[in-house]
C-alpha atoms as a PDB file:
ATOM      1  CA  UNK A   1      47.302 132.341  62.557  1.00  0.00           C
ATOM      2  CA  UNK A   2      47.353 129.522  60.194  1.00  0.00           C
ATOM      3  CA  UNK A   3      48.481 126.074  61.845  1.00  0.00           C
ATOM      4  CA  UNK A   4      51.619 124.512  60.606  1.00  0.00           C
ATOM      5  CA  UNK A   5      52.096 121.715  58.051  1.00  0.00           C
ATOM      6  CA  UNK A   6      53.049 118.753  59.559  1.00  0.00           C
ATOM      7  CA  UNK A   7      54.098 115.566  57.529  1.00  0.00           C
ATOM      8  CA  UNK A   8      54.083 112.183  59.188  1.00  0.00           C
ATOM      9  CA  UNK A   9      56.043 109.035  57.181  1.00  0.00           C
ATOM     10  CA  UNK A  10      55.250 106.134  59.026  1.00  0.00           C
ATOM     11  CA  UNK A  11      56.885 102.533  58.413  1.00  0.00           C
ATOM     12  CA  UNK A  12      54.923  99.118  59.029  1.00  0.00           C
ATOM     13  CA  UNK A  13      56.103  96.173  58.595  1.00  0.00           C
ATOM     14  CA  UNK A  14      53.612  93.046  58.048  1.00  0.00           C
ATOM     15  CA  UNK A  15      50.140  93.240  60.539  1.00  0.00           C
ATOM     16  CA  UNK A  16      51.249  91.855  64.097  1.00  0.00           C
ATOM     17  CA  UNK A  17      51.444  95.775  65.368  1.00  0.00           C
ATOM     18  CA  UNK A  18      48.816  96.880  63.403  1.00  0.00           C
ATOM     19  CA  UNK A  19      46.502  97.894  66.724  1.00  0.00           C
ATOM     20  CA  UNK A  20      50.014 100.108  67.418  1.00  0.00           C
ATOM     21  CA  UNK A  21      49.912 101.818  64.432  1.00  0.00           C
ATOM     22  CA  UNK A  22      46.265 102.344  64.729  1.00  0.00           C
ATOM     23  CA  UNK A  23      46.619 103.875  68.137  1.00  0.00           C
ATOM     24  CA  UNK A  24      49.974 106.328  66.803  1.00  0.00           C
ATOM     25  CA  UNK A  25      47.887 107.363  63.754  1.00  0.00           C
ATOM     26  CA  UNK A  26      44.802 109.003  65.615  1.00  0.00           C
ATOM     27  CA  UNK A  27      46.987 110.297  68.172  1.00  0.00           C
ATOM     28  CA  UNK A  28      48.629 112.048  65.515  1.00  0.00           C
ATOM     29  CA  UNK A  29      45.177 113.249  64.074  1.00  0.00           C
ATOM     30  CA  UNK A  30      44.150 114.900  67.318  1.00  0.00           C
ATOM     31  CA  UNK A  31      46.873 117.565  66.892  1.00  0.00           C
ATOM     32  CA  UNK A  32      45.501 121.051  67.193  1.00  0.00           C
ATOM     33  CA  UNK A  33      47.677 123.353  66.222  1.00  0.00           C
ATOM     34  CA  UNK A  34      49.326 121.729  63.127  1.00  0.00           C
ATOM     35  CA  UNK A  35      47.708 120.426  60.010  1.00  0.00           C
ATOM     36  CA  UNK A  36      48.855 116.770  59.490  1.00  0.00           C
ATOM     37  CA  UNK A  37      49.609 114.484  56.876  1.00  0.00           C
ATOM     38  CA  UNK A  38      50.033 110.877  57.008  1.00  0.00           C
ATOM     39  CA  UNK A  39      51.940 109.038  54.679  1.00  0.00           C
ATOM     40  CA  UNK A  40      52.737 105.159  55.828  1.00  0.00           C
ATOM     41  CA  UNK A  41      55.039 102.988  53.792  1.00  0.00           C
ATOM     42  CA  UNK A  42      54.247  99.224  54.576  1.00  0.00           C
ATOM     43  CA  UNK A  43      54.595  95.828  52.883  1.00  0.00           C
ATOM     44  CA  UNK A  44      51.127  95.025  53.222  1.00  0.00           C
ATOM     45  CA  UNK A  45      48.019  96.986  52.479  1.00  0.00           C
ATOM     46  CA  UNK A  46      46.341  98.869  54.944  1.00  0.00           C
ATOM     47  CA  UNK A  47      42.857 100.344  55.670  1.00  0.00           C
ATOM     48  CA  UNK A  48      43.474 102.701  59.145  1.00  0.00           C
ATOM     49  CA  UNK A  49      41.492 105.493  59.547  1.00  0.00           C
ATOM     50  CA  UNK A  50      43.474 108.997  59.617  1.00  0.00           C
ATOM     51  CA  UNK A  51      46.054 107.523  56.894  1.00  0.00           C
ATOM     52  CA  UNK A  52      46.495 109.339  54.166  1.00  0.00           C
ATOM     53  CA  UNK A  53      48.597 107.946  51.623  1.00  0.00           C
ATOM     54  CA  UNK A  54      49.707 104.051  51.742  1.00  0.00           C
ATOM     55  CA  UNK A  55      52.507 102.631  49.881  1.00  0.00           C
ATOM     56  CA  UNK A  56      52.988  99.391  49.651  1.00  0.00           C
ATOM     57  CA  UNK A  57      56.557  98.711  49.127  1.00  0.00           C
ATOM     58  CA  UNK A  58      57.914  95.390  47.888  1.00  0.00           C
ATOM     59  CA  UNK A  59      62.155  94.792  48.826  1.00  0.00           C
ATOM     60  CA  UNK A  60      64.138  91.917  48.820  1.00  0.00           C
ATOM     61  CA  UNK A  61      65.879  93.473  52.056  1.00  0.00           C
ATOM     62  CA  UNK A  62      63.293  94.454  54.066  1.00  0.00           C
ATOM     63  CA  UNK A  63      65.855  95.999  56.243  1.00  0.00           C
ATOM     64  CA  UNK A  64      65.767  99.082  53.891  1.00  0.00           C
ATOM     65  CA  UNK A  65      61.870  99.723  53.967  1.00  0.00           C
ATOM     66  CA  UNK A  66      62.832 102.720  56.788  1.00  0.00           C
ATOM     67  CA  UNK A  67      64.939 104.356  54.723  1.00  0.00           C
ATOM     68  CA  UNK A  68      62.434 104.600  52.217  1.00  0.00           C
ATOM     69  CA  UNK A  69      60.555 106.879  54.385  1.00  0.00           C
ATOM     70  CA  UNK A  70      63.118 109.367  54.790  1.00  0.00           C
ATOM     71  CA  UNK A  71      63.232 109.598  50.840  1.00  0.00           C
ATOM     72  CA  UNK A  72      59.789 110.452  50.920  1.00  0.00           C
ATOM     73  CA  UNK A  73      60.410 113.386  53.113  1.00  0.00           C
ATOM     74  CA  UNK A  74      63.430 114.682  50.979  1.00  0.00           C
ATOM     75  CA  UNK A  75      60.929 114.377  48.031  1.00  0.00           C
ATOM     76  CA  UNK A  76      58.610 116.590  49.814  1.00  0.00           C
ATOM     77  CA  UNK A  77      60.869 119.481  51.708  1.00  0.00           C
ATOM     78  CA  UNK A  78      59.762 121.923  50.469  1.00  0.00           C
ATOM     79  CA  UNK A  79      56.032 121.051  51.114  1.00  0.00           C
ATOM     80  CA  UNK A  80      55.712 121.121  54.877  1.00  0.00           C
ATOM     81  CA  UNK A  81      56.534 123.379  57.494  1.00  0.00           C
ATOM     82  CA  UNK A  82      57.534 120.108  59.810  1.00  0.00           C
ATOM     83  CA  UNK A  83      58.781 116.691  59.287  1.00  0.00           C
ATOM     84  CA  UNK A  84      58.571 113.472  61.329  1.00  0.00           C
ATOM     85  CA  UNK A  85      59.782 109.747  60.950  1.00  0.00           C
ATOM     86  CA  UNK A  86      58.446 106.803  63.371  1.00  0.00           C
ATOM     87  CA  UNK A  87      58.004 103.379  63.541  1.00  0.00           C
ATOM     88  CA  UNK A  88      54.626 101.586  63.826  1.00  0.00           C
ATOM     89  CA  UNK A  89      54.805 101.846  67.303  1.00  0.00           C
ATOM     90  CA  UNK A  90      56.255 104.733  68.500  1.00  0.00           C
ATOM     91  CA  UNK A  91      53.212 107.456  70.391  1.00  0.00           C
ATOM     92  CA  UNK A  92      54.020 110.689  69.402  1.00  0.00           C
ATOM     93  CA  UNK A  93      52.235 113.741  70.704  1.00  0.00           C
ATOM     94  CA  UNK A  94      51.355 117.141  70.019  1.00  0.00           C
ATOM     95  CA  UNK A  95      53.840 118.032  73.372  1.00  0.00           C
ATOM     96  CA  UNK A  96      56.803 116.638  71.117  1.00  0.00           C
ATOM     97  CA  UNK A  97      56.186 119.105  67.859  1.00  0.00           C
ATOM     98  CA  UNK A  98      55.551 122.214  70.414  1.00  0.00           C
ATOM     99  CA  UNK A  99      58.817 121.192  72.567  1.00  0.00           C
ATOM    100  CA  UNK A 100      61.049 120.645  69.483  1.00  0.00           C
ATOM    101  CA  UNK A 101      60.195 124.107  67.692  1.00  0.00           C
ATOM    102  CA  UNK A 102      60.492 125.706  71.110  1.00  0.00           C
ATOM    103  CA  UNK A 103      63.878 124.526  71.741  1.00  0.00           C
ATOM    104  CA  UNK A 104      64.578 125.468  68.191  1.00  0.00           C
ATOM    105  CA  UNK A 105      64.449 129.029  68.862  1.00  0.00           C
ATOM    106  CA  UNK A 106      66.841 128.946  72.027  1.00  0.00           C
ATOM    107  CA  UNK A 107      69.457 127.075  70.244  1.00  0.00           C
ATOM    108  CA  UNK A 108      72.456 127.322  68.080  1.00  0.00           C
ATOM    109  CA  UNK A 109      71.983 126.092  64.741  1.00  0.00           C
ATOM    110  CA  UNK A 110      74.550 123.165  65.010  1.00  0.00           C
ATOM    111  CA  UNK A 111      72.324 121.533  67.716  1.00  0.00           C
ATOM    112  CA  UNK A 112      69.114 119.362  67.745  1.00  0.00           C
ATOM    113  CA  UNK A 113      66.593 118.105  70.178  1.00  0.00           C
ATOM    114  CA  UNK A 114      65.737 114.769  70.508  1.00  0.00           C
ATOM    115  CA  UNK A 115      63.505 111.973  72.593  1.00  0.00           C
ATOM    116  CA  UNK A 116      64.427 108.979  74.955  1.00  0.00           C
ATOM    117  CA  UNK A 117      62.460 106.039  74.324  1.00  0.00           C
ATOM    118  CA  UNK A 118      60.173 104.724  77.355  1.00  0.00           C
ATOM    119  CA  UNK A 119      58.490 101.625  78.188  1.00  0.00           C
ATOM    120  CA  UNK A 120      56.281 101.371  81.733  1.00  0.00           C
ATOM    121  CA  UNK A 121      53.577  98.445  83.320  1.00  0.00           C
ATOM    122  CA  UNK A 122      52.583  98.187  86.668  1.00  0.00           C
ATOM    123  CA  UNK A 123      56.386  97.419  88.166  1.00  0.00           C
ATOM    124  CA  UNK A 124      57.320 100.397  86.800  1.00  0.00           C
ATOM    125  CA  UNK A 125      59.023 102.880  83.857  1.00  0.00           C
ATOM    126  CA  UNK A 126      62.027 101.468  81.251  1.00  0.00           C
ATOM    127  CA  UNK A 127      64.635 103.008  78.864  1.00  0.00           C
ATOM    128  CA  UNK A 128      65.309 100.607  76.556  1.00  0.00           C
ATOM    129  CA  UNK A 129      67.932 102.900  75.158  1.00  0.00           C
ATOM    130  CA  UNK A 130      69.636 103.014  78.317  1.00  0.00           C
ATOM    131  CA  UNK A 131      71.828  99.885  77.914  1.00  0.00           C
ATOM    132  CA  UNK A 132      75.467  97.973  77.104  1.00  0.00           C
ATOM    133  CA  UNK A 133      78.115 101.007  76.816  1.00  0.00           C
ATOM    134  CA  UNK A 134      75.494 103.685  76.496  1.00  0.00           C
ATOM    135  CA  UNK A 135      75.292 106.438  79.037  1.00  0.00           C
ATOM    136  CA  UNK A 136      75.141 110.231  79.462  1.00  0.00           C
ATOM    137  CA  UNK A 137      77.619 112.332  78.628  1.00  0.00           C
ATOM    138  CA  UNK A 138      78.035 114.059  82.137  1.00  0.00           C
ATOM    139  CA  UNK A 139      79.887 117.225  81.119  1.00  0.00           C
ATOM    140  CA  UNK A 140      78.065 117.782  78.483  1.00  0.00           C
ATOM    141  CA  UNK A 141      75.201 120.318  79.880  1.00  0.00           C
ATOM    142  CA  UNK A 142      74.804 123.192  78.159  1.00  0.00           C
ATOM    143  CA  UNK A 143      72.287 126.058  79.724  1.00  0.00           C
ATOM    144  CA  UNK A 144      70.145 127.832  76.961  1.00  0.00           C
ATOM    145  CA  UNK A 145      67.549 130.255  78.878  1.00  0.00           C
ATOM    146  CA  UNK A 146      66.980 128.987  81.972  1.00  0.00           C
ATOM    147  CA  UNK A 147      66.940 125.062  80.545  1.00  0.00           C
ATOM    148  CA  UNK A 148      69.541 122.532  80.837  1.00  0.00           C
ATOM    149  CA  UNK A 149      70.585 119.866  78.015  1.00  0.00           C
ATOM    150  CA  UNK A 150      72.776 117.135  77.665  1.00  0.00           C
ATOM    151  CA  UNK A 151      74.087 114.841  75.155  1.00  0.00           C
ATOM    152  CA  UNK A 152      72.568 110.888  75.763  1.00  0.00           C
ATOM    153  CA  UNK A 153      75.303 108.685  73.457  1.00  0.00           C
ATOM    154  CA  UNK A 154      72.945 106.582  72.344  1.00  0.00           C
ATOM    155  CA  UNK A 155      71.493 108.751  69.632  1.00  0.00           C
ATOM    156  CA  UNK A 156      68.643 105.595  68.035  1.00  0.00           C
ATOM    157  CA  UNK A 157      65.209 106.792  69.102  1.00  0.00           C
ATOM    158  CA  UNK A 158      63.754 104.491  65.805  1.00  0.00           C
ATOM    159  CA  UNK A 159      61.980 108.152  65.108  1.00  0.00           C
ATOM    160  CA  UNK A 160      62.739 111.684  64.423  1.00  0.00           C
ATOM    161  CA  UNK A 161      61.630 115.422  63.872  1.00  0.00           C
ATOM    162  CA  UNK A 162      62.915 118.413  61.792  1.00  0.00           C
ATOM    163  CA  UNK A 163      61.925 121.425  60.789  1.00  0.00           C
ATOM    164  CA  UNK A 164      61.843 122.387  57.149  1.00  0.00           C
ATOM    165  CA  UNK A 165      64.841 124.550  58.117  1.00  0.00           C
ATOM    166  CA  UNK A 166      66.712 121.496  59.891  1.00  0.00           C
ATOM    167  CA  UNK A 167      66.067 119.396  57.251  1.00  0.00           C
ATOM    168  CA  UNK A 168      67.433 121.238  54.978  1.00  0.00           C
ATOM    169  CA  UNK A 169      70.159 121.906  56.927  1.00  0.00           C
ATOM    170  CA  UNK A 170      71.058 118.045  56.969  1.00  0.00           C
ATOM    171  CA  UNK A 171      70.491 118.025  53.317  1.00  0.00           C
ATOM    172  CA  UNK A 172      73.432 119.668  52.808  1.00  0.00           C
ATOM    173  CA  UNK A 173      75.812 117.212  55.490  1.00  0.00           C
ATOM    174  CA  UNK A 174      74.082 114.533  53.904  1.00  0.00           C
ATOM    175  CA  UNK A 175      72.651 112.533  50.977  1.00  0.00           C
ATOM    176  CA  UNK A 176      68.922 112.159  52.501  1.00  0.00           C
ATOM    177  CA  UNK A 177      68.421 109.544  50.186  1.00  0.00           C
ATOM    178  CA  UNK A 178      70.703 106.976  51.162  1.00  0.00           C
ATOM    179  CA  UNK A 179      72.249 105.721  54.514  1.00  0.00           C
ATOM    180  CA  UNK A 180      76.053 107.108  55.577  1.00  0.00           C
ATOM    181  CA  UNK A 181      78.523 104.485  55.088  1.00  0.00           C
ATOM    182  CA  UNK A 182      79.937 104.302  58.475  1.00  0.00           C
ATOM    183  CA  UNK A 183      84.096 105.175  58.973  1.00  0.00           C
ATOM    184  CA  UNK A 184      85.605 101.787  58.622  1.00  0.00           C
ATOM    185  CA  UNK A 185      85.299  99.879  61.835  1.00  0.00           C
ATOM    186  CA  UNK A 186      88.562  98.253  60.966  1.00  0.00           C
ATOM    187  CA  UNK A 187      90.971 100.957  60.683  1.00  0.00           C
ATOM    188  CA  UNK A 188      89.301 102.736  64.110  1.00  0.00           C
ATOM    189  CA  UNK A 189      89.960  99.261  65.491  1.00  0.00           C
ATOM    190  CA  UNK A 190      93.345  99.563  64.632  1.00  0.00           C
ATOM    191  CA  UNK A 191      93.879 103.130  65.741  1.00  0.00           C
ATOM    192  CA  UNK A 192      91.837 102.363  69.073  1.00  0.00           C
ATOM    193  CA  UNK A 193      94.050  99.505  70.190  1.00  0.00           C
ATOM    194  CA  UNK A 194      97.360 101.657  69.573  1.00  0.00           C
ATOM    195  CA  UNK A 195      95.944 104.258  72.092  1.00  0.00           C
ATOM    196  CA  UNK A 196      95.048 101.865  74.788  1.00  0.00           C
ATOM    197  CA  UNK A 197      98.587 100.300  74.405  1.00  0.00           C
ATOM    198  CA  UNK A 198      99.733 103.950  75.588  1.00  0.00           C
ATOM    199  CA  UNK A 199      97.140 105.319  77.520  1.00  0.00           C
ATOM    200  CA  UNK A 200      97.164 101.622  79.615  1.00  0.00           C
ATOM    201  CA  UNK A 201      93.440 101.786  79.584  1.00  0.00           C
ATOM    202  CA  UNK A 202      90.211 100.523  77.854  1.00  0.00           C
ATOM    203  CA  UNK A 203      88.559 103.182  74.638  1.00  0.00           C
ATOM    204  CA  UNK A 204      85.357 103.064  73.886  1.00  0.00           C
ATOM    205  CA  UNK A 205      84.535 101.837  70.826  1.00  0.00           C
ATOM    206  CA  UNK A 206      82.538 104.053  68.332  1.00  0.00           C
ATOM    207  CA  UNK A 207      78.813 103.574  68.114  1.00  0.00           C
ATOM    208  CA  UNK A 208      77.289 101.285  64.976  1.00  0.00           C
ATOM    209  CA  UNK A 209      74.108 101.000  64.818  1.00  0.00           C
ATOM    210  CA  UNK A 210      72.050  98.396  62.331  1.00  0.00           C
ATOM    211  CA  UNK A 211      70.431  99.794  59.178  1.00  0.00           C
ATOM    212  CA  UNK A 212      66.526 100.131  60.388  1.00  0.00           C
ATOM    213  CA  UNK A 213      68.473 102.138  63.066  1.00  0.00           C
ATOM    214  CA  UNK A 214      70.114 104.351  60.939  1.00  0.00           C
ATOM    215  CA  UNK A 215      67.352 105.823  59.193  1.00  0.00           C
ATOM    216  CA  UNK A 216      67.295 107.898  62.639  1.00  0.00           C
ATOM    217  CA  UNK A 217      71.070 108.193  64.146  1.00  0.00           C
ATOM    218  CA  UNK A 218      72.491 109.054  60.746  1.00  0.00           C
ATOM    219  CA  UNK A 219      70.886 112.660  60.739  1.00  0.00           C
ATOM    220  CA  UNK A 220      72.251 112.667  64.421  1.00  0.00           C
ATOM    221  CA  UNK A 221      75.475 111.592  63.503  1.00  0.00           C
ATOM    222  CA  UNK A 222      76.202 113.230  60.498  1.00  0.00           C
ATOM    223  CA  UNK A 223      73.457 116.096  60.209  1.00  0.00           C
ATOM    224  CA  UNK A 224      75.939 118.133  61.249  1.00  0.00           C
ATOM    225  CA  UNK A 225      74.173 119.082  64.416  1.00  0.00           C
ATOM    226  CA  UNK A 226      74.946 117.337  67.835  1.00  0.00           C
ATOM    227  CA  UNK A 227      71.657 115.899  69.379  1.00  0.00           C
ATOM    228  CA  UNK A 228      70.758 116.957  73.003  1.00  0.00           C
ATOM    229  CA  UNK A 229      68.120 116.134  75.536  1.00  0.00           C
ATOM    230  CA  UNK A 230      65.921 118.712  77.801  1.00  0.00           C
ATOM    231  CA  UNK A 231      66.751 117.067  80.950  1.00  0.00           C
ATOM    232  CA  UNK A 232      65.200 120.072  82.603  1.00  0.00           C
ATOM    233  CA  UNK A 233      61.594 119.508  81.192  1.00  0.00           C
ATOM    234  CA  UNK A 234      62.506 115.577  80.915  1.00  0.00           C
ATOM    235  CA  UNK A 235      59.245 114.003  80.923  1.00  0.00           C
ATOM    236  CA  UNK A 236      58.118 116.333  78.282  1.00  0.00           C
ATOM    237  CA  UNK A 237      61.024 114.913  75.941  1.00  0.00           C
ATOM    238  CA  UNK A 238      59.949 111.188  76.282  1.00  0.00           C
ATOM    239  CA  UNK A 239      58.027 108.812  73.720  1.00  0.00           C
ATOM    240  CA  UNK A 240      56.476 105.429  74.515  1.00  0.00           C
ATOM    241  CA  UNK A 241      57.481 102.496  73.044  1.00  0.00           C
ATOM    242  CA  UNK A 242      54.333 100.747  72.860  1.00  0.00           C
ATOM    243  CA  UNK A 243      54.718  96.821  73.021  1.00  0.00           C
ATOM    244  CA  UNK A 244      56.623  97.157  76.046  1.00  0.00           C
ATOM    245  CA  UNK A 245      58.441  93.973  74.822  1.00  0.00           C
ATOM    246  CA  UNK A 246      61.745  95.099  76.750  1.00  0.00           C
ATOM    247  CA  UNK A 247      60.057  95.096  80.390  1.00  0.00           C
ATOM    248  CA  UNK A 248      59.644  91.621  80.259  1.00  0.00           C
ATOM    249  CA  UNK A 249      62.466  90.562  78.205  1.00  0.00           C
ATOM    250  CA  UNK A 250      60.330  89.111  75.405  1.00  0.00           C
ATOM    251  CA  UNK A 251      62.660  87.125  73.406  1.00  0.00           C
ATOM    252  CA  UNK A 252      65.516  87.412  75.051  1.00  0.00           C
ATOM    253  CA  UNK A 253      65.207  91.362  75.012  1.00  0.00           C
ATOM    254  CA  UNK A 254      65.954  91.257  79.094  1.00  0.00           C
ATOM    255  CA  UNK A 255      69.406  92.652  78.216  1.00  0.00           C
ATOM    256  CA  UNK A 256      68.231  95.909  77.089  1.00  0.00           C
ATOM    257  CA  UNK A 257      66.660  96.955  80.605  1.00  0.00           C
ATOM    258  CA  UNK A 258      67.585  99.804  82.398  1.00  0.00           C
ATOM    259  CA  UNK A 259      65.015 100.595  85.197  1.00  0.00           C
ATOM    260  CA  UNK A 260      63.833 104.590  86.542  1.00  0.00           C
ATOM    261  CA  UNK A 261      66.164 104.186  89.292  1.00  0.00           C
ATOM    262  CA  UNK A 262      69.377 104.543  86.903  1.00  0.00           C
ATOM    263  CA  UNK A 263      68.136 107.159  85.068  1.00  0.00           C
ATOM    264  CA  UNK A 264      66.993 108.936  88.009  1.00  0.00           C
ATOM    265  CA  UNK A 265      69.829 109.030  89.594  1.00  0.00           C
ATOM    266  CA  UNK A 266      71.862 110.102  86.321  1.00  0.00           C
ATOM    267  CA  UNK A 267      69.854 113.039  85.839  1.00  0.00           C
ATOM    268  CA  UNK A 268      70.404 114.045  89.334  1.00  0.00           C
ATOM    269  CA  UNK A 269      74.316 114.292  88.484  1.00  0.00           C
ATOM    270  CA  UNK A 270      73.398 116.172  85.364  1.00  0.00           C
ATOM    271  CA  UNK A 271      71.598 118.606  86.850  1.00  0.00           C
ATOM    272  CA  UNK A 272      73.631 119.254  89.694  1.00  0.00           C
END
């Protein structure tokens, strides 16, 4: 049986995570079972081994050099059997591609598998994610042979993975090529403080995310396909943040902590 074709667009920006992007590259070489492709879009040139294709982008908003990765993909679906987005510094492994077509066979076509991002040192293991309003959605487990999921609100994992028949699929929700204009915050303001005047209680405000964000959460919020987590095989459906920069609250970055313990105990609830 012939492996599958697996594209990887990569974005790098400037050379202080280069040694990341190194380290995510020839993990992604090692694959086995799938034949893969790396394309990195950067604003710098590059010479790391196991790249394929470099191109060096020049923008005067360098905010929008992810999205130009995910117009690369559009340009080449129908060329790969699977598609994946990541930052420079996002490990990816062979366990996530095997995982996410696995689950794509139990599920209905209107959902989609994703990852939690992880950081760990020698004090211990981190969700960055895991922070401010964010939280699990605690009645939303849904049982698909034998495995639980649930949806995780925060839907930014700064990467992502389709198959040629997801992608698609969002294609069609979605203009690949261009980020969703968000609902106007505005008017949901406006509708969100009449409720709480009559339900006598706080709402929780929609999630926005920045625009390097939503090169991810926009084909989670919009694909058309609601993104769940294997909280059953968990530690299968985590990727590692590399830098670690939110362990030690690097730059003020302490706010985004959220230690084992709290998502421990969250996914006993869940899977009770």
């Amino acid at each position: 049986m012939n492996n599958l074709k697996l594209l990887a667009v990569l974005v790098n920006y400037g050379d202080e995570q280069l040694n990341y992007l190194a380290q995510v590259v020839s993990n992604l070489k090692k694959f086995k079972h799938y034949d893969v492709t790396i394309i990195v879009h950067s604003n710098i040139a590059l010479n790391i081994k196991g790249v394929d294709k470099v191109y060096i982008i020049k923008l005067e908003d360098y905010q929008l050099l992810p999205l130009t990765c995910r117009k690369v993909i559009w340009s080449k679906r129908n060329d790969y059997d699977v598609f994946l987005y990541g930052e420079n510094d996002h490990l990816f492994k062979e366990s996530h591609i095997d995982k996410h077509l696995e689950y794509e066979k139990l599920l209905p076509k209107n959902r989609v598998t994703g990852l939690i991002q992880f950081e760990e040192n020698e004090n211990g293991r981190y969700f960055p994610g895991y922070h401010h309003h964010f939280d699990w959605e605690y009645h939303s487990v849904e049982i698909y042979k034998g495995l639980k999921f649930a949806h995780f609100t925060n839907t930014h994992q700064a990467t992502f993975i389709l198959s040629k028949e997801q992608l698609l699929r969002v294609g069609k929700k979605i203009n690949f090529n261009i980020l969703v204009k968000d609902p106007s915050l505005s008017f949901i303001d406006k509708v969100l403080n009449k409720v709480k005047k009559v339900m006598h209680k706080p709402i929780k405000h929609p999630n926005t995310y920045s625009v390097k964000c939503k090169v991810n959460t926009d084909i989670y919020d919009y694909g058309g396909m609601k993104k769940i987590i294997c909280i059953s095989e968990f530690e299968d459906n985590l990727i590692h943040h590399l830098p670690n920069v939110y362990i030690d609250g690097f730059r003020g970055r302490n706010k985004f902590r959220s230690d084992s313990n709290r998502m421990n105990t969250a996914l006993k609830k869940l899977l009770k």
